[in-house]
Protein backbone atom coordinates (compact mmCIF):
# COMPACT_ATOMS: atom_id res chain seq x y z
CA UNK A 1 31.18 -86.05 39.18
CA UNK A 2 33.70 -82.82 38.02
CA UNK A 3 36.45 -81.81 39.80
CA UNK A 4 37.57 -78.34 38.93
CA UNK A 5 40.83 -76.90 39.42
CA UNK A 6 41.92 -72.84 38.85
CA UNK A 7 44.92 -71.41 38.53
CA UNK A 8 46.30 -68.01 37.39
CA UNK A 9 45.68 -66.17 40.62
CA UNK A 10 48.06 -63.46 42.02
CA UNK A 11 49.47 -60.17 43.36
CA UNK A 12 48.80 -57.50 40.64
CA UNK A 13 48.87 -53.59 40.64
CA UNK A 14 45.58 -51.74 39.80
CA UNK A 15 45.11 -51.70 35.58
CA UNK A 16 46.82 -54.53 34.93
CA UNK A 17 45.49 -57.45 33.35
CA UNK A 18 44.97 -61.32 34.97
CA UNK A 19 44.09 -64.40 33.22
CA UNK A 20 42.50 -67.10 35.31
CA UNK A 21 41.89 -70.50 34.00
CA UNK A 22 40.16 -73.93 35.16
CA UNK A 23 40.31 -77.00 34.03
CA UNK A 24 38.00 -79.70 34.52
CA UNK A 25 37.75 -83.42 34.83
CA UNK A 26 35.20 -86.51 35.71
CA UNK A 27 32.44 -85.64 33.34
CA UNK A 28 32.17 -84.45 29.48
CA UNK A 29 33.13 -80.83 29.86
CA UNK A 30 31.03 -79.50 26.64
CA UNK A 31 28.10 -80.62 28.49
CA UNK A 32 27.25 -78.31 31.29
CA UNK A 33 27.64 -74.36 31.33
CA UNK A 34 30.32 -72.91 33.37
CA UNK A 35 30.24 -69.80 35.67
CA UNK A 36 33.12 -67.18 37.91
CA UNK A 37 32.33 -66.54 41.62
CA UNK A 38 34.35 -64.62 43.63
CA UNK A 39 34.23 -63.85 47.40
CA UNK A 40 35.71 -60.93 48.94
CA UNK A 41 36.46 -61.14 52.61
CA UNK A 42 33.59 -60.34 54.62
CA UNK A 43 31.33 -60.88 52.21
CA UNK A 44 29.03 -62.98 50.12
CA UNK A 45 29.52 -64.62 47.36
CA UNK A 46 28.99 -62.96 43.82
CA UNK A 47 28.43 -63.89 40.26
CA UNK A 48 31.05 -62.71 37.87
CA UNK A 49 30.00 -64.62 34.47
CA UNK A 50 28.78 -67.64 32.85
CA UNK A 51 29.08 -69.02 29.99
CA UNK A 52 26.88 -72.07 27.71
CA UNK A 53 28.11 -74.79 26.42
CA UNK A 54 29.29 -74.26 23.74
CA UNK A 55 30.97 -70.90 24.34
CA UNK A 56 28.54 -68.63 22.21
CA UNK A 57 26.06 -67.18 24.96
CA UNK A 58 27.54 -65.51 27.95
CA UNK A 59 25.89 -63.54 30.85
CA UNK A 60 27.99 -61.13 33.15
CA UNK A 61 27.10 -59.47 36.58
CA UNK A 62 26.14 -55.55 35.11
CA UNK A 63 29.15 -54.21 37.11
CA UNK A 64 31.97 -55.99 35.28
CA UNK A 65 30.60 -55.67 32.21
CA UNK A 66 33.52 -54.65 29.46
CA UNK A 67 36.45 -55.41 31.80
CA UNK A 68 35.75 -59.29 32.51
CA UNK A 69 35.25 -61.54 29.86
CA UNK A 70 34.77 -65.28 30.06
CA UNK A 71 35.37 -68.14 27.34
CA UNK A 72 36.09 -71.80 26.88
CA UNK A 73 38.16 -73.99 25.39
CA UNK A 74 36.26 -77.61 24.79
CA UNK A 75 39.10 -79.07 23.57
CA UNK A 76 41.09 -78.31 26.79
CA UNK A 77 38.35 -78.87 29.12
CA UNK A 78 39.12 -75.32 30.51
CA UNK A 79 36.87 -72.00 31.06
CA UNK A 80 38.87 -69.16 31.18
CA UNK A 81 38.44 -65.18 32.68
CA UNK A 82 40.12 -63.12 31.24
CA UNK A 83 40.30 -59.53 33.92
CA UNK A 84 41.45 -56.38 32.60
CA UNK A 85 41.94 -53.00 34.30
CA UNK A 86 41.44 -54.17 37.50
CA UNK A 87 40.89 -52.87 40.06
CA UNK A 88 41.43 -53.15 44.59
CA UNK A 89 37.73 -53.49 44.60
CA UNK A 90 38.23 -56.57 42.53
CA UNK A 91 40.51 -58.50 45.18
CA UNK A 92 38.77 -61.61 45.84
CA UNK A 93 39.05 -65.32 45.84
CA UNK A 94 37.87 -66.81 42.64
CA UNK A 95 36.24 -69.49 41.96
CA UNK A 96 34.96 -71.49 39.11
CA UNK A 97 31.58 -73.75 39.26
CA UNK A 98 29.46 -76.60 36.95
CA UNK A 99 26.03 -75.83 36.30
CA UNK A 100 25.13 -79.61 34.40
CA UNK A 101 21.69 -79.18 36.20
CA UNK A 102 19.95 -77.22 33.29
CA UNK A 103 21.58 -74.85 30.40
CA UNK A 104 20.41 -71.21 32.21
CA UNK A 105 23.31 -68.94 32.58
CA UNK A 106 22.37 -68.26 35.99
CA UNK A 107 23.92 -66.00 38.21
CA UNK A 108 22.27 -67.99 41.60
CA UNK A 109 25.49 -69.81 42.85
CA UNK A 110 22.91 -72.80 44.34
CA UNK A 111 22.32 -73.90 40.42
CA UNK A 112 26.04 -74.69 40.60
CA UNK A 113 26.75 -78.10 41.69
CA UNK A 114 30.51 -78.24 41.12
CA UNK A 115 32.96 -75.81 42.60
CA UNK A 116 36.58 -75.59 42.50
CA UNK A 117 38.86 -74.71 45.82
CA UNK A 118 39.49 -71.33 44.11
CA UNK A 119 42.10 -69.11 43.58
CA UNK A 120 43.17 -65.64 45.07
CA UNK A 121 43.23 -62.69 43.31
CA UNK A 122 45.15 -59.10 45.64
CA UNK A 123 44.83 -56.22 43.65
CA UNK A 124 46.84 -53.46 45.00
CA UNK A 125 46.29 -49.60 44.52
């Protein structure tokens, strides 16, 4: 079992920065790749990044690409994403998710077992 917790959500004014963190527990955090979501109301889920175990490899959706960038802490047992320049488009609730299935950065959310109650992110213009 994880249990994964984020914080670091808020109310922030387009270009400025927001650092979102979560921290897990249960289950040896250095073994399983991490991975953003976020959800924007009214519709689906998306993929925002991943990244392996160890912290080395990381995948991003092509859209956020050099404004989002995800990392880890194994000592902390926390994945962080770090957002910069943001933007309204990129109000959403956030949420991090375990992958300890299999070490693929996948985007597909259904490879992600674990999933934390997430955390909203407003983003106002």
């Amino acid at each position: 079992q994880v249990q994964l917790v984020e914080s670091g959500g808020g109310l922030v004014q387009a270009g400025d920065s927001l650092r979102l963190s979560c921290t897990a527990s249960g289950r040896a955090f250095s073994g399983y790749v991490m991975g953003w979501f976020r959800e924007a109301p009214g519709k689906e889920r998306e993929f925002v990044a991943a990244i392996s175990r160890s912290g080395i490899t990381t995948n991003y959706a092509d859209s956020l690409k050099g404004r989002f960038t995800i990392s880890r802490d194994n000592a902390k047992n926390t994945v962080y994403l770090q957002m910069n320049s943001l933007k309204p488009e990129d109000t959403a609730v956030y949420y991090c998710a375990a992958n300890i299935a299999s070490l693929a950065l996948t985007a597909s959310s259904s490879s992600y077992g674990y999933w934390g109650q997430g955390t909203q992110v407003t983003v106002s213009s």
